[in-house]
Protein backbone atom coordinates (compact mmCIF):
# COMPACT_ATOMS: atom_id res chain seq x y z
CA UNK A 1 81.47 67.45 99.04
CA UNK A 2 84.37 64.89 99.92
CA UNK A 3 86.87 66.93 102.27
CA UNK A 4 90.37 67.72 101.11
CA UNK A 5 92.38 64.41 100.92
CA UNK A 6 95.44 62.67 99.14
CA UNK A 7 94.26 60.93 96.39
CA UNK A 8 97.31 59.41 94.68
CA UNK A 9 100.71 60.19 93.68
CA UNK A 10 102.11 60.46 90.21
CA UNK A 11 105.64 59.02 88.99
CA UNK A 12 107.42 62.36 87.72
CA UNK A 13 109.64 62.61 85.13
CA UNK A 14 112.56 64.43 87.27
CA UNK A 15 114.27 65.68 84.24
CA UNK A 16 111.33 66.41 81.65
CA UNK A 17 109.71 68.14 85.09
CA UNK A 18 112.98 70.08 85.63
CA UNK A 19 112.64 71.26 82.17
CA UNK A 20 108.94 72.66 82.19
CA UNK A 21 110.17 74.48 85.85
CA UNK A 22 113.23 76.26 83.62
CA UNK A 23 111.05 77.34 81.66
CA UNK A 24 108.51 78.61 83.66
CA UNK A 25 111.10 80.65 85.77
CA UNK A 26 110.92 82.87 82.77
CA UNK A 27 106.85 83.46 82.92
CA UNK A 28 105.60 86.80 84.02
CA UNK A 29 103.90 86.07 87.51
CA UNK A 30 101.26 88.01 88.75
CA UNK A 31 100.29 89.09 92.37
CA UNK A 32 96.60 88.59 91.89
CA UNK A 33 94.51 87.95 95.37
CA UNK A 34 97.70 89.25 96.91
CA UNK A 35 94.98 90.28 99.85
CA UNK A 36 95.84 86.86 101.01
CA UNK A 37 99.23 86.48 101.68
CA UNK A 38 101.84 87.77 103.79
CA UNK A 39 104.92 87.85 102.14
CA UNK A 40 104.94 86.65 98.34
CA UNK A 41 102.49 84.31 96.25
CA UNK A 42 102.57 84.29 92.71
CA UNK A 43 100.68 82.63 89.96
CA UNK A 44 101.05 82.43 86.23
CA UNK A 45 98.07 81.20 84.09
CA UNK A 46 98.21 77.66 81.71
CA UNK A 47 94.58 77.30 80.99
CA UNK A 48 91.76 79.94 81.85
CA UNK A 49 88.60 81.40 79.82
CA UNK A 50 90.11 82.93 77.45
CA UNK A 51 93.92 81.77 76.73
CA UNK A 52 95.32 85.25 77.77
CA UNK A 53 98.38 84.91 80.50
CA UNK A 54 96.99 88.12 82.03
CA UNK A 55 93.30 86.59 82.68
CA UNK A 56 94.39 85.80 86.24
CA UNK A 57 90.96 85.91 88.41
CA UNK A 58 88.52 83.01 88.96
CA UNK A 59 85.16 83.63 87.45
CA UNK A 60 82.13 81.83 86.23
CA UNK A 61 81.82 81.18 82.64
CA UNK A 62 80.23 78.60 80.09
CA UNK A 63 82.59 76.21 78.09
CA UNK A 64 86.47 74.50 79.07
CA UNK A 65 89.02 76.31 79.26
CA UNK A 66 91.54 77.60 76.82
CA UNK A 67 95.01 77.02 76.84
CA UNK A 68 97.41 80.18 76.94
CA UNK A 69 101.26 80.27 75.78
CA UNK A 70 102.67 79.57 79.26
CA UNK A 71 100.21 76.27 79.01
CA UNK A 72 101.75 75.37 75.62
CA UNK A 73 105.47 76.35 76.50
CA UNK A 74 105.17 73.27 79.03
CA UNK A 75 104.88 70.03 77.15
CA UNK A 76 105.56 67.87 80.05
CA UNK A 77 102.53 69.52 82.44
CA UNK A 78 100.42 69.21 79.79
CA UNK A 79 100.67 65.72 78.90
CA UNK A 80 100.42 65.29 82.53
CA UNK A 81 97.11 66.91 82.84
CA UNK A 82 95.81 65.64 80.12
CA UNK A 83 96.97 61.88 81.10
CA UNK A 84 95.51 61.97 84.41
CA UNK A 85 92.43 64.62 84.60
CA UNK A 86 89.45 65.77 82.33
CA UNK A 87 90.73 68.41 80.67
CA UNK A 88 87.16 69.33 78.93
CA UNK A 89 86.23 70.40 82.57
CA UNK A 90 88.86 72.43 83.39
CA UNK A 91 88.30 75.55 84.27
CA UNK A 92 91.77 77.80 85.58
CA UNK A 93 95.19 75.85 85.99
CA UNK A 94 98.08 77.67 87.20
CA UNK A 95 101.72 78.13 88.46
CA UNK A 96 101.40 79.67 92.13
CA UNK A 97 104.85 79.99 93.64
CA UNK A 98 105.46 80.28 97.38
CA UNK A 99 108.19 82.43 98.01
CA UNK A 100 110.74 81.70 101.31
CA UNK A 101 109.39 82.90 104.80
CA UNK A 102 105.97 83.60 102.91
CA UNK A 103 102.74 82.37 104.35
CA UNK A 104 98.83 82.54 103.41
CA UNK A 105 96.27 84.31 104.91
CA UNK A 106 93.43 81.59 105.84
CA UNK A 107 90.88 82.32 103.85
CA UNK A 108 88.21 80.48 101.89
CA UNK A 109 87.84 80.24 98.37
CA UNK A 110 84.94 80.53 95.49
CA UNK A 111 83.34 83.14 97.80
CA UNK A 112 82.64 85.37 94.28
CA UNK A 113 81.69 82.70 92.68
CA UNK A 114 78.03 81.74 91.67
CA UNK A 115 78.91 77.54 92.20
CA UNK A 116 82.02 76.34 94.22
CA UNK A 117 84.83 74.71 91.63
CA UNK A 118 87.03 70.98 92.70
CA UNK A 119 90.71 72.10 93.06
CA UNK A 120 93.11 70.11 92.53
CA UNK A 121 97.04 70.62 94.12
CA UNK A 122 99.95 68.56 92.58
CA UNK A 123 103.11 69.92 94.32
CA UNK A 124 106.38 70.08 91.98
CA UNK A 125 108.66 71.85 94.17
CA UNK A 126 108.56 71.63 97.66
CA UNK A 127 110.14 69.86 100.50
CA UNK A 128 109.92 68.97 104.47
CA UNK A 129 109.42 72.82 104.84
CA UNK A 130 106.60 73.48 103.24
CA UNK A 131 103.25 73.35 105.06
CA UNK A 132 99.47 73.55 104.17
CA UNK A 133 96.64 73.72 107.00
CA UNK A 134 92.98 73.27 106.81
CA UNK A 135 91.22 74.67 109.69
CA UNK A 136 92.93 72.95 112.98
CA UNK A 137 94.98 70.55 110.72
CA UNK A 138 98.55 70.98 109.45
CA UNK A 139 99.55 68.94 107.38
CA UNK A 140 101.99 68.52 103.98
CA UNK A 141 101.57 67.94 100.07
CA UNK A 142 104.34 66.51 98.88
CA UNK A 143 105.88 66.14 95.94
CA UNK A 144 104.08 64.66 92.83
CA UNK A 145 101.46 63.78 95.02
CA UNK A 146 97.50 64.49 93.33
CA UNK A 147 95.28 66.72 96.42
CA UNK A 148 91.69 67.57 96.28
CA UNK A 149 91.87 71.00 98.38
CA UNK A 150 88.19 71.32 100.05
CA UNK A 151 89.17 75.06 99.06
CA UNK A 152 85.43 76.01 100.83
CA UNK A 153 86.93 75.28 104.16
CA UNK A 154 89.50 77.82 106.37
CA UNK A 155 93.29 77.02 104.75
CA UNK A 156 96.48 78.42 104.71
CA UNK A 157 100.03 77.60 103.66
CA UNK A 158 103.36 78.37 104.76
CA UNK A 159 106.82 78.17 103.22
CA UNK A 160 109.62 78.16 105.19
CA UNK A 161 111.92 76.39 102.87
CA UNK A 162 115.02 78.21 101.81
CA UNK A 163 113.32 78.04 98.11
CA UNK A 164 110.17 78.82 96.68
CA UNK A 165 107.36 75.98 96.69
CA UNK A 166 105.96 75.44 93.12
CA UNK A 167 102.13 73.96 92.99
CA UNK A 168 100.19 73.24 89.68
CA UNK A 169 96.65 74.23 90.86
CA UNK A 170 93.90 73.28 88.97
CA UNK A 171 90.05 73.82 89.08
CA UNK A 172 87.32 72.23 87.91
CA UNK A 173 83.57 72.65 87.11
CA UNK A 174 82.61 68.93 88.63
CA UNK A 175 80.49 67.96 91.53
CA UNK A 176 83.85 66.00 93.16
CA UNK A 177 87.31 65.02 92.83
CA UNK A 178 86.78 61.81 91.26
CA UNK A 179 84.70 63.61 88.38
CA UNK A 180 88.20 65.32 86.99
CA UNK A 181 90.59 62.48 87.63
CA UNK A 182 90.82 60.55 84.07
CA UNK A 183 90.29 57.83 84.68
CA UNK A 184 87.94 57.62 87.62
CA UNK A 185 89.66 57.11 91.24
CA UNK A 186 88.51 56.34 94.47
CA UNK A 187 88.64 59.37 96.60
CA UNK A 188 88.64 59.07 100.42
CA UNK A 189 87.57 61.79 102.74
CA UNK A 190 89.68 63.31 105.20
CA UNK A 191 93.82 64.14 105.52
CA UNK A 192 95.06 60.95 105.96
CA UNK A 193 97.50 60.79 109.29
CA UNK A 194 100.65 59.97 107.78
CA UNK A 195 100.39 63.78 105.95
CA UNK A 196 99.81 65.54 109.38
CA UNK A 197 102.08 67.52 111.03
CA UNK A 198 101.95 67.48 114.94
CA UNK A 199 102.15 70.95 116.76
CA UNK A 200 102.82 71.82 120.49
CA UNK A 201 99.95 73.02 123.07
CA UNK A 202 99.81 76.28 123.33
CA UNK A 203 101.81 77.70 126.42
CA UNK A 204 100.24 78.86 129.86
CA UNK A 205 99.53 82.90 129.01
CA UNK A 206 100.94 82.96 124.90
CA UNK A 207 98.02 84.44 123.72
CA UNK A 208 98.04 87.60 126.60
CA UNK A 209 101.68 87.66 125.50
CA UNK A 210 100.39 88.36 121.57
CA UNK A 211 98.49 90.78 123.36
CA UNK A 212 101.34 92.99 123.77
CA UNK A 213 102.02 93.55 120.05
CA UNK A 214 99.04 96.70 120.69
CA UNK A 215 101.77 98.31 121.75
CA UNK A 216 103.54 98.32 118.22
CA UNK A 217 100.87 97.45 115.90
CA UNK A 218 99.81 100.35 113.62
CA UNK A 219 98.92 100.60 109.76
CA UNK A 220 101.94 100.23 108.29
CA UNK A 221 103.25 97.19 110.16
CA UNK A 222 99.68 95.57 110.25
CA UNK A 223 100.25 92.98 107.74
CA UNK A 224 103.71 91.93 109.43
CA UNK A 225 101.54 91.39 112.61
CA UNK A 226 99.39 89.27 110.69
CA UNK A 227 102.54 87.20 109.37
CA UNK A 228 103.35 86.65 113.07
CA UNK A 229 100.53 85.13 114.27
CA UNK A 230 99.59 83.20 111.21
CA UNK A 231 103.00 81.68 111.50
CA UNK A 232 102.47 80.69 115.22
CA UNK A 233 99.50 78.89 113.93
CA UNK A 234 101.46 76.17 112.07
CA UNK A 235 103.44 75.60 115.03
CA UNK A 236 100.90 75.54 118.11
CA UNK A 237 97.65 74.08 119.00
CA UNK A 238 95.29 77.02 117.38
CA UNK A 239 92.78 77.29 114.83
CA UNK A 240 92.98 78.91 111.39
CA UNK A 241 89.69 81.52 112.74
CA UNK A 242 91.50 82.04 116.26
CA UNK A 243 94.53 83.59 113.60
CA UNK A 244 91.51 86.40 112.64
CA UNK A 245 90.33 86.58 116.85
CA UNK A 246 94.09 87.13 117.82
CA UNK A 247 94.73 89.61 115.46
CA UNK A 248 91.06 91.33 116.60
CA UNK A 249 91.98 91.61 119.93
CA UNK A 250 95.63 92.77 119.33
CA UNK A 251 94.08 95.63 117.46
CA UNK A 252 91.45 96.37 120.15
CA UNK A 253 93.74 96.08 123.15
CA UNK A 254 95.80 98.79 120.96
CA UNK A 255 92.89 101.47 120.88
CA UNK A 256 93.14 102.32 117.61
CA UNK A 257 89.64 102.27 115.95
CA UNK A 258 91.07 102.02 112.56
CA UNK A 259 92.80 98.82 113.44
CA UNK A 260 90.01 97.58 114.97
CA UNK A 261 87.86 97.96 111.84
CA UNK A 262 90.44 96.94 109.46
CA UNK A 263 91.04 93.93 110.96
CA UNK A 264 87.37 93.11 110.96
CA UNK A 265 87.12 93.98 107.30
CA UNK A 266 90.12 91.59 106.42
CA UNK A 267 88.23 88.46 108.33
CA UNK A 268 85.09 89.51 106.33
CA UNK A 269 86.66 89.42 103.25
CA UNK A 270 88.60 86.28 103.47
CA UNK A 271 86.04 84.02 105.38
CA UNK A 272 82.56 85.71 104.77
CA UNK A 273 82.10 87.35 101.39
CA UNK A 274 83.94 89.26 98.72
């Protein structure tokens, strides 16, 4: 499968865009696969297998998808999807907010799933603060720009904007990007360089100074520790699995067994199988 790249970029409509966000400020969200995150991700559902806003997990089924009443309150996303990608392979689309100071847990998707999806990212709110990272990369979406996400690979996102950053994520049951673009595009392969985000080498004796969060770590502050070395991720020379061995031996050098297993548990579930 082609690896996540930039495909092209759309020319929004600011103001029939602004609209379609108003109104989706008013959507229920959910906190589905909230396993994942540190801080706050939400999602609201525009297309999924049965048209119900509260069908929020990815799962196989036969057929396209159905359009719920979040999907129809936008007329402007859905004349964009439907412009620019085959809607009678569409699978899940959604509204997955970002909130401030939030950031993912890296993780890989379609794990529960029977045949991996494509997903598609088109960012509608975001700006120079807003980060996504496959793996050792860091790089950005930005705005109105069409991504194929390799979401089968290690990623994460972060948000440090001082507002929430608003993706339209869609999947589809195709064997590639170019398969749900409408019409067909050329798709590269790889991040392209002018989307990467340099980071720093890591410092002489940083990662025996993360070491010293044993001393505070416990279960209640566990996913806080998590935040803080996912976050030095997208700003020094790691990898998105060295965020899961950090965390490991943080918990080990603490002596607490339960840490120990739980953080073993977490990598399992977001990198192995679910």
């Amino acid at each position: 499968m082609t690896r996540t790249t930039r495909i092209t970029a759309l020319d929004l409509d600011t103001a029939r865009l602004a609209r379609d966000l108003a109104c989706a400020e008013r959507f229920g969200y959910n906190d589905s696969y909230s396993e994942f995150i540190c801080g706050s991700w939400r999602s609201c559902m525009l297309w999924n297998r049965s048209g119900d806003v509260d069908d929020c997990f990815l799962e196989d089924y036969p057929g396209a998808a159905r359009s719920t009443e979040y999907g129809d309150a936008l007329p402007y996303l859905r004349e964009l999807v439907g412009r620019h990608f085959r809607v009678e392979q569409l699978k899940f689309a959604r509204l997955a907010r970002l909130t401030p100071g939030s950031v993912l847990v890296p993780h890989r998707d379609y794990l529960e799933l029977e045949s991996d999806l494509t997903r598609i990212h088109l960012p509608l709110q975001t700006d120079a603060d807003c980060f996504s990272a496959e793996e050792e990369t860091i790089y950005q979406m930005k705005l109105g720009e069409v991504w194929f996400l390799d979401a089968t690979r290690i990623h994460s996102a972060a948000c440090r904007s001082d507002r929430d950053r608003v993706h339209l994520i869609l999947d589809f049951s195709t064997s590639g990007p170019a398969d749900a673009l409408r019409p067909d595009s050329t798709v590269g392969s790889g991040i392209p360089e002018d989307s990467v985000v340099p980071r720093r080498a890591l410092a002489p004796g940083e990662k025996k100074s993360f070491e010293s969060l044993a001393d505070v770590i416990d279960p209640a502050n566990y996913q806080d520790m998590l935040a803080i070395v996912i976050k030095r991720y997208f700003d020094a020379d790691l990898k998105a699995a060295d965020v899961f061995s950090w965390l490991g031996d943080i918990a080990e050098a603490s002596g607490r067994p339960e840490l120990v297993a739980k953080a073993a548990r977490h990598e399992e579930h977001c990198l192995v199988s679910r």
